[in-house]
N, C-alpha and C. Protein backbone atom coordinates (compact mmCIF):
# COMPACT_ATOMS: atom_id res chain seq x y z
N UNK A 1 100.09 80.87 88.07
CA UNK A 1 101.25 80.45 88.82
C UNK A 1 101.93 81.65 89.48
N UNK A 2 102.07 82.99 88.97
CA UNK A 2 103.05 83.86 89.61
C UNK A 2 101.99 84.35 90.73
N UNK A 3 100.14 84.25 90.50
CA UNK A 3 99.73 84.79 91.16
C UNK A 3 99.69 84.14 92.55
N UNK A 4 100.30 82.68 92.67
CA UNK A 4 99.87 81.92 93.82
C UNK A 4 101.42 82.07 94.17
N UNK A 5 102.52 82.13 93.47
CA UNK A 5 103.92 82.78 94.07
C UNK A 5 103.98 83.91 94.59
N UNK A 6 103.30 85.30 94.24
CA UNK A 6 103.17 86.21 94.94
C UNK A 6 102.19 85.90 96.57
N UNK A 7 101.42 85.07 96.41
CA UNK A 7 100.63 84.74 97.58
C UNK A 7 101.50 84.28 98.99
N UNK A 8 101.98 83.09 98.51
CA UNK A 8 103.16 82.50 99.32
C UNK A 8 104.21 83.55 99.83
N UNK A 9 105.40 84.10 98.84
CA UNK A 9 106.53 85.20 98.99
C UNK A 9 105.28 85.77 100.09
N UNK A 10 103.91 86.42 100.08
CA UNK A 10 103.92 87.23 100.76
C UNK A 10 103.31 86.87 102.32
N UNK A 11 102.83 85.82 102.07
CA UNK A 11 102.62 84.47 103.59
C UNK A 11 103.84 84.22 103.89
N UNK A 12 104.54 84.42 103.45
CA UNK A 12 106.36 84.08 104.11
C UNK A 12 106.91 85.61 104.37
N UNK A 13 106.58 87.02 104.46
CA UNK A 13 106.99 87.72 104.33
C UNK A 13 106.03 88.05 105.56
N UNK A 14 104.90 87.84 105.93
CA UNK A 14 104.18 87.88 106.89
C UNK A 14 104.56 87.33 107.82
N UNK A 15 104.69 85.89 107.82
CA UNK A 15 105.24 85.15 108.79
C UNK A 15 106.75 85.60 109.46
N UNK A 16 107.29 86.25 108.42
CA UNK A 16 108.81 86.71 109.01
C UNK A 16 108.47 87.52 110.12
N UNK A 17 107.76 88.68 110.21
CA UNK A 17 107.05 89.72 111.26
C UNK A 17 106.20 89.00 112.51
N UNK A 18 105.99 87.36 112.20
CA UNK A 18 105.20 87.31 113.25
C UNK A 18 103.59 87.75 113.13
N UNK A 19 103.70 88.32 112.09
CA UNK A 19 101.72 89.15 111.44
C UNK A 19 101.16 87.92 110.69
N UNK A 20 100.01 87.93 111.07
CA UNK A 20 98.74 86.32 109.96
C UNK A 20 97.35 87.58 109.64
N UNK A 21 97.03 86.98 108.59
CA UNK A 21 95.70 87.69 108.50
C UNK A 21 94.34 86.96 109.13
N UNK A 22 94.48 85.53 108.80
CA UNK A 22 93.43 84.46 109.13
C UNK A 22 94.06 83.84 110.20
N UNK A 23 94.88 82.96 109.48
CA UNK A 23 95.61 81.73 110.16
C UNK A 23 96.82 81.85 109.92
N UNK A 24 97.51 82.10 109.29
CA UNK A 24 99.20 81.96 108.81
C UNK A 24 99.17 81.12 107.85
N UNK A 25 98.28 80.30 107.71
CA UNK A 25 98.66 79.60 106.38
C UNK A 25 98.03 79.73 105.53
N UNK A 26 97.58 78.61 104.76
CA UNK A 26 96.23 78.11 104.01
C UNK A 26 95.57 79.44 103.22
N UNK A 27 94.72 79.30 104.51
CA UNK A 27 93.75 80.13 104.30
C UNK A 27 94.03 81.77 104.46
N UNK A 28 95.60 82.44 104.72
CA UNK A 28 95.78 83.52 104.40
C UNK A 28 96.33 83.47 102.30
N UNK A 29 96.84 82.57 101.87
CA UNK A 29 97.11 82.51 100.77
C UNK A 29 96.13 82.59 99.90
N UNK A 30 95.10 82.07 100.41
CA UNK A 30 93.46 81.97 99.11
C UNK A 30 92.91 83.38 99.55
N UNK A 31 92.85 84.09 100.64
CA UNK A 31 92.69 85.45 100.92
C UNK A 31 93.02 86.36 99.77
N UNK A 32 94.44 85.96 100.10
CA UNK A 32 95.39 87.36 99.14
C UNK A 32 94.70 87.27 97.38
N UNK A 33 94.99 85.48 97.37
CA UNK A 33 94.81 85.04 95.97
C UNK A 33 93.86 85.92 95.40
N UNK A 34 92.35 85.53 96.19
CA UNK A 34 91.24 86.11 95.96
C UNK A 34 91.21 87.83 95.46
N UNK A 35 91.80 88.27 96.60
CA UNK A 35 92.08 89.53 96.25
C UNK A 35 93.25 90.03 95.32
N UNK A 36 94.06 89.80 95.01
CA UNK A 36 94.97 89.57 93.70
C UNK A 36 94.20 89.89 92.26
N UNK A 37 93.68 88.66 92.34
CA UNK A 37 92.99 87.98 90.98
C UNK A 37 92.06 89.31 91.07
N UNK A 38 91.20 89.59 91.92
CA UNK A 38 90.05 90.44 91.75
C UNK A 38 90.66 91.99 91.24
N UNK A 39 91.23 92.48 91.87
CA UNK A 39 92.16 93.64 91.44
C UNK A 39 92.71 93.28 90.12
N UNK A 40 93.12 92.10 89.62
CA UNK A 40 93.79 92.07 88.07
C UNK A 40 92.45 92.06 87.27
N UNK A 41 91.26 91.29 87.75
CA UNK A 41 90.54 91.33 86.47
C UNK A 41 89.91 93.03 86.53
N UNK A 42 89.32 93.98 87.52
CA UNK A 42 88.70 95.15 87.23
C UNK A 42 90.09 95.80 86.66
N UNK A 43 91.50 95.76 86.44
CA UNK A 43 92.00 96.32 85.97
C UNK A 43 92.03 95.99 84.09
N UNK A 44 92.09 94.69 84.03
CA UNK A 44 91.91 94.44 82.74
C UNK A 44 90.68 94.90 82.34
N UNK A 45 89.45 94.65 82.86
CA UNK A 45 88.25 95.16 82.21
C UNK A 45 88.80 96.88 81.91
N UNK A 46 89.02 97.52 83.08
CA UNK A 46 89.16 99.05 82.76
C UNK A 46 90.03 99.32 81.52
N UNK A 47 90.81 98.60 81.29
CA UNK A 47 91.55 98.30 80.12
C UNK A 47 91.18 98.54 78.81
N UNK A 48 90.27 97.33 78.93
CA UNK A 48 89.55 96.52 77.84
C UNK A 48 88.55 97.98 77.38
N UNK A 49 88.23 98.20 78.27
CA UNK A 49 87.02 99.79 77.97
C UNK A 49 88.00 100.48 77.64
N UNK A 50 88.74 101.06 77.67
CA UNK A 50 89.94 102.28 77.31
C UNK A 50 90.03 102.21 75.87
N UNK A 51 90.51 100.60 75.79
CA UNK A 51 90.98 100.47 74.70
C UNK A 51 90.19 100.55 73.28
N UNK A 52 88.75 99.92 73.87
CA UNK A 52 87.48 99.82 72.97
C UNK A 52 87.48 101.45 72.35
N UNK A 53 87.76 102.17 73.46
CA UNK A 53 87.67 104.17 72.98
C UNK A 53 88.64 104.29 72.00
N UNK A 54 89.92 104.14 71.98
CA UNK A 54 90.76 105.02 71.78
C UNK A 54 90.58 104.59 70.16
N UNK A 55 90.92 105.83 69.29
CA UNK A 55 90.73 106.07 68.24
C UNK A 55 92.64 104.91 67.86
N UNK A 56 91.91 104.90 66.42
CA UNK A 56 93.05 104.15 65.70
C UNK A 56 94.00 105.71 65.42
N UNK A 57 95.35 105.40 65.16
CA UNK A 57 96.41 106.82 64.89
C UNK A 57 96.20 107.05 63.38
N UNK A 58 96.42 108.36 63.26
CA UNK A 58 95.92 108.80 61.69
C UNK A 58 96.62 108.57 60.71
N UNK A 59 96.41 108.06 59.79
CA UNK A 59 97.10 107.16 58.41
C UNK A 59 96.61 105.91 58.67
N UNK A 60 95.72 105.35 59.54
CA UNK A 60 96.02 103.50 59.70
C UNK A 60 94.49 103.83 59.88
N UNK A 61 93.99 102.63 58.85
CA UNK A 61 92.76 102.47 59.05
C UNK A 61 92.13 101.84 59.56
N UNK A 62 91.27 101.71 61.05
CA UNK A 62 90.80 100.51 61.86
C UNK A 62 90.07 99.23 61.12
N UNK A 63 90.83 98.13 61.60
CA UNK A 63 89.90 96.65 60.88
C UNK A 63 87.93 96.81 61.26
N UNK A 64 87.69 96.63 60.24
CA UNK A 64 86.19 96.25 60.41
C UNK A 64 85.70 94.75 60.41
């Protein structure tokens, strides 16, 4: 939901300028979406790998 609110706010923030990427509507919103979503998941994966590394802090013993 916030990701298809950021889509819109920014199809309405476009439209204020008079600027479309596609069309002005529709099909600039599933654009952004697309690209949104894609940028959040390689960031979570990069994440997800970081996190797999990083050592547990010393005194605490990692779950097996």
């Amino acid at each position: 939901m916030n990701t298809i609110g950021f889509c819109n706010s920014l199809n309405d923030l476009l439209a204020s300028y008079h600027t479309k990427i596609i069309d002005g509507g529709v099909n600039d919103i599933r654009l952004v979406g697309v690209i949104a979503i894609f940028i959040m998941v390689i960031i979570c994966s990069f994440g997800m790998d970081w996190e797999s590394k990083v050592r547990a802090p010393p005194g605490i013993k990692p779950a097996t």
